[in-house]
Protein backbone atom coordinates (compact mmCIF):
# COMPACT_ATOMS: atom_id res chain seq x y z
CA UNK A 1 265.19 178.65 261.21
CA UNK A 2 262.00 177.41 259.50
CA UNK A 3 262.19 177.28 255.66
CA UNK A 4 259.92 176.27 252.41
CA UNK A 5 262.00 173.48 250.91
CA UNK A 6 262.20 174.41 247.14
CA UNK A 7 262.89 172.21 244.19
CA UNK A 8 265.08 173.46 241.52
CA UNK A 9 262.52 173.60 238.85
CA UNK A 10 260.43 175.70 241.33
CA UNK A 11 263.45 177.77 241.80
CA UNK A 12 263.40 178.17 237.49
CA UNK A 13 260.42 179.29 237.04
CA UNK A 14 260.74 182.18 239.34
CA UNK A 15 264.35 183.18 237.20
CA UNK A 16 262.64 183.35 233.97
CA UNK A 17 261.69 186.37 233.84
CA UNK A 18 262.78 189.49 231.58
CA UNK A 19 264.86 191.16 234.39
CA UNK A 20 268.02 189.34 235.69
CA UNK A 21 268.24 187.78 239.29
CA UNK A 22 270.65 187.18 241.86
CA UNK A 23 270.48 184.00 243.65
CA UNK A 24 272.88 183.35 246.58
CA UNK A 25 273.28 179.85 247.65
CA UNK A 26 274.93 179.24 251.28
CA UNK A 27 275.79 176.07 253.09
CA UNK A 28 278.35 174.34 254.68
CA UNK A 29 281.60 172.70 253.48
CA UNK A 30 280.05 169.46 251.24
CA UNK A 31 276.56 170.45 252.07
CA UNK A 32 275.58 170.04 248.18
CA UNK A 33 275.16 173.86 247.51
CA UNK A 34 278.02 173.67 244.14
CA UNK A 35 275.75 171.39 242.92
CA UNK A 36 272.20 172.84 243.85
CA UNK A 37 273.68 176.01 241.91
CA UNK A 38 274.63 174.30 239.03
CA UNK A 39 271.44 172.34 238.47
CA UNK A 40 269.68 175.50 238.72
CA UNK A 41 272.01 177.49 236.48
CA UNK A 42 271.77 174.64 234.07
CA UNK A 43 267.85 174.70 234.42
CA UNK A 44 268.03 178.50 232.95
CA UNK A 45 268.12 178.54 229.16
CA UNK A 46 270.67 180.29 227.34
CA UNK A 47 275.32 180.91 227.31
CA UNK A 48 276.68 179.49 230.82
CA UNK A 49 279.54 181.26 232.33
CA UNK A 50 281.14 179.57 234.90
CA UNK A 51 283.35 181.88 236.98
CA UNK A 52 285.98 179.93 239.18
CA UNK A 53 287.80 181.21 241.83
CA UNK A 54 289.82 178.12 242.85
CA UNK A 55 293.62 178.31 241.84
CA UNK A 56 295.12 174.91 241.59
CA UNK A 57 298.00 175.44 244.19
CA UNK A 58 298.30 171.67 244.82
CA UNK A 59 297.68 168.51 243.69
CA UNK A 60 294.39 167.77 245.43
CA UNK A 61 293.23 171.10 244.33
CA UNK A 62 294.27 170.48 240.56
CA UNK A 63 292.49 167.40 240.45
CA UNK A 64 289.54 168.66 242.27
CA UNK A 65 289.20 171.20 240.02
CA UNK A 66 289.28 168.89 236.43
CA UNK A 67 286.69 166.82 238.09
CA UNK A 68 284.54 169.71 238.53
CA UNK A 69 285.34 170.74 235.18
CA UNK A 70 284.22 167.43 233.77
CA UNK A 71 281.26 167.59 235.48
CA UNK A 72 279.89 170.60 234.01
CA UNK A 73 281.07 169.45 230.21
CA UNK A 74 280.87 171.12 227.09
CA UNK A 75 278.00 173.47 228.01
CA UNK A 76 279.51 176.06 229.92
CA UNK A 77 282.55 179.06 229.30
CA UNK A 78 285.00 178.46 232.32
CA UNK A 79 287.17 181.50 233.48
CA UNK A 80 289.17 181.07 236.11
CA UNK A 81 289.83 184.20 238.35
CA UNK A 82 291.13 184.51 241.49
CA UNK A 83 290.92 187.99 242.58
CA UNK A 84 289.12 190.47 239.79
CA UNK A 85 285.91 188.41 239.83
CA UNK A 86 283.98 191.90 239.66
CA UNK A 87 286.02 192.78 236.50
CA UNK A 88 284.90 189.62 234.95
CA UNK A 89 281.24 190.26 235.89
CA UNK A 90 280.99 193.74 234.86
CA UNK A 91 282.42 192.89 231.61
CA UNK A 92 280.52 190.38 230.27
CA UNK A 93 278.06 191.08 227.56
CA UNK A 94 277.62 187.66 226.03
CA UNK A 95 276.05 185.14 228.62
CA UNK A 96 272.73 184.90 230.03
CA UNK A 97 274.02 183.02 233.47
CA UNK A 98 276.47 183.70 235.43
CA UNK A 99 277.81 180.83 238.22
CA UNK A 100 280.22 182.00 240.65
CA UNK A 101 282.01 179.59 242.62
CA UNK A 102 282.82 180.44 245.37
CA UNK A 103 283.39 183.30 247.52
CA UNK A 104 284.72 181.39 250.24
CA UNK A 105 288.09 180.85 247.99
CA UNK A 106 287.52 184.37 246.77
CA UNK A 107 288.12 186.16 250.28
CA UNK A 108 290.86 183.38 251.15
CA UNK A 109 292.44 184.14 247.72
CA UNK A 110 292.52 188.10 249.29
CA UNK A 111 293.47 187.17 252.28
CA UNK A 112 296.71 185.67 250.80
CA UNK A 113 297.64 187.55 248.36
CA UNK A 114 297.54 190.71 250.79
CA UNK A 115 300.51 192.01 252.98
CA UNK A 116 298.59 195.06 254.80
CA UNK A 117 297.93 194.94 258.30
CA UNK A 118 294.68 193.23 259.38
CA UNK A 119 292.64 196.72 259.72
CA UNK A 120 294.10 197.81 255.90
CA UNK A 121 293.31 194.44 254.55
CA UNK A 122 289.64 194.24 255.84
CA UNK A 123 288.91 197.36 254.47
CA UNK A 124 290.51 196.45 250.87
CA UNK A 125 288.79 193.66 250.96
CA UNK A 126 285.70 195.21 251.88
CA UNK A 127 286.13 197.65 249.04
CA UNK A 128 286.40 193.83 246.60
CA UNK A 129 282.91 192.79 248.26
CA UNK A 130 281.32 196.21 247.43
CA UNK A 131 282.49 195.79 243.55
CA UNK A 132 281.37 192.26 243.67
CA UNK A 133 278.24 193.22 244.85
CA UNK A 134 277.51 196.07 242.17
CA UNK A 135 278.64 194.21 239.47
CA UNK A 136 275.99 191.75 240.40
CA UNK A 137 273.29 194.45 240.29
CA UNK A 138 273.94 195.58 237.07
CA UNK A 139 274.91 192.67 235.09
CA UNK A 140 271.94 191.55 232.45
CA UNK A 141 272.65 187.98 232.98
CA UNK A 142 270.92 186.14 235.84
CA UNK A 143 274.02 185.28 238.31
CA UNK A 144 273.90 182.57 241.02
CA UNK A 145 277.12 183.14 243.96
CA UNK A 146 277.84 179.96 245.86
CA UNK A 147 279.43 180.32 249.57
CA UNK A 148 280.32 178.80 252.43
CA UNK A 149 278.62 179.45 255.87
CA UNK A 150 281.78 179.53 258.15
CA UNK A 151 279.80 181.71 260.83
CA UNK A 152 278.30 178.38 262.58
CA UNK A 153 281.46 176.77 264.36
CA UNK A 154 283.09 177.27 267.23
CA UNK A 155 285.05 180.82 267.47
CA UNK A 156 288.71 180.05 265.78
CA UNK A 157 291.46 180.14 268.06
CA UNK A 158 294.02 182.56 266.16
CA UNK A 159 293.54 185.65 264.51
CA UNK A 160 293.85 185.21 261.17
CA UNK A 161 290.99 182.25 261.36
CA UNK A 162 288.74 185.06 262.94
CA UNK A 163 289.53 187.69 260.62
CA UNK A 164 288.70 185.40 258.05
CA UNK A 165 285.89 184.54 259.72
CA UNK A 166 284.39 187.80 260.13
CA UNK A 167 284.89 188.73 256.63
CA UNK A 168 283.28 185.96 255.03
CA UNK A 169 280.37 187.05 257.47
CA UNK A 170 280.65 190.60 255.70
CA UNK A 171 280.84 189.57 252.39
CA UNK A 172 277.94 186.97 252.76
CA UNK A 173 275.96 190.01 254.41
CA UNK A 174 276.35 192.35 251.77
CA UNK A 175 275.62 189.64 249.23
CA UNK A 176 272.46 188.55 250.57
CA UNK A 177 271.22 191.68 251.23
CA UNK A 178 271.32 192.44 247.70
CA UNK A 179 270.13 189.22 246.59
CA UNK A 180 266.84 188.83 245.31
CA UNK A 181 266.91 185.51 246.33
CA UNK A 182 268.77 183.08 249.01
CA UNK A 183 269.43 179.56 249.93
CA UNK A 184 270.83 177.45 252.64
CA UNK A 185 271.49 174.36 251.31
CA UNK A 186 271.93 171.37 253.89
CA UNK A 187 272.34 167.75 253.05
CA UNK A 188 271.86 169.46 248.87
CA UNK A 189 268.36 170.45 249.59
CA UNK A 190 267.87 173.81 249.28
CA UNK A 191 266.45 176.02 252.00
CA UNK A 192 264.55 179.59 250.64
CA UNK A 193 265.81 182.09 253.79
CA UNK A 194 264.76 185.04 251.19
């Protein structure tokens, strides 16, 4: 895949515009693409929502998740929302960027909390990725969605790996497809695919 490397600040001055954008940013696990999006949420003038889907189930996670907090400091709105992250979208009025991190968690956090058979679940789910991705069309704010690329490993060897596997491959589909932009990030340079 041949790409134009972009710089954040060329990335800006493409969102500033009167119309909202979606910008999808996709990499691997640590690949720098949290970070990519935030610099170029923070580069876009105006209320920061940060919209997190992490749930601090353990230890690491709850520390992981201050430090992240910290990192963003006093400039930003945090919600925290496993599961409704549509709801959230569609009803904010008030914010002129939206960061959503990440939909990796998101689908896990559906996964999880689901006790349907596989088939039921993936279309549920699917139904959650189809709000997500109107929400995003309509919302006035410019919103930036962060997630992982799991698609580029080996084929899991159990079936609840693939099925989450193939439905982060959905969901990353649909999103992009509706973006008006997207990234790969590798090594936290961003890669322009669209």
């Amino acid at each position: 895949m041949k790409g134009k490397k972009l710089k954040t600040k060329e990335v800006n001055s493409k969102l500033r515009t009167p119309n909202s954008k979606l910008v999808f940013i996709l990499g691997g696990a640590r690949s720098g693409k949290s970070v990519y999006a935030l610099k170029l949420a923070e580069s876009i003038v105006g209320k920061r929502l940060y919209l997190a889907t992490a749930e601090a189930l353990d230890d690491e996670m709850a520390e992981r998740i201050k430090k992240h907090k910290r990192g963003r400091g006093n400039n930003w709105t945090t919600i925290e929302e496993p599961v409704k992250i549509a709801d959230v979208i569609a009803k904010d009025k008030k914010h002129d960027v939206i960061l959503l991190d990440c939909i990796t968690i998101w689908l896990s956090n559906l996964i999880t909390n689901s006790a349907s058979k596989i088939e039921n679940r993936k279309s549920k789910i699917e139904n959650y990725i189809n709000s997500l991705v109107s929400a995003c069309k309509k919302t006035k704010a410019n919103i930036i969605v962060v997630s992982n690329e799991v698609g580029l490993g080996i084929v899991p060897d159990n079936p609840l790996a693939r099925e989450f596997r193939d439905i982060a491959g959905i969901a990353n589909q649909k999103i992009a497809a509706a973006a008006d932009e997207t990234y790969f990030v590798v090594s936290g340079i961003g890669v322009k695919v669209k």
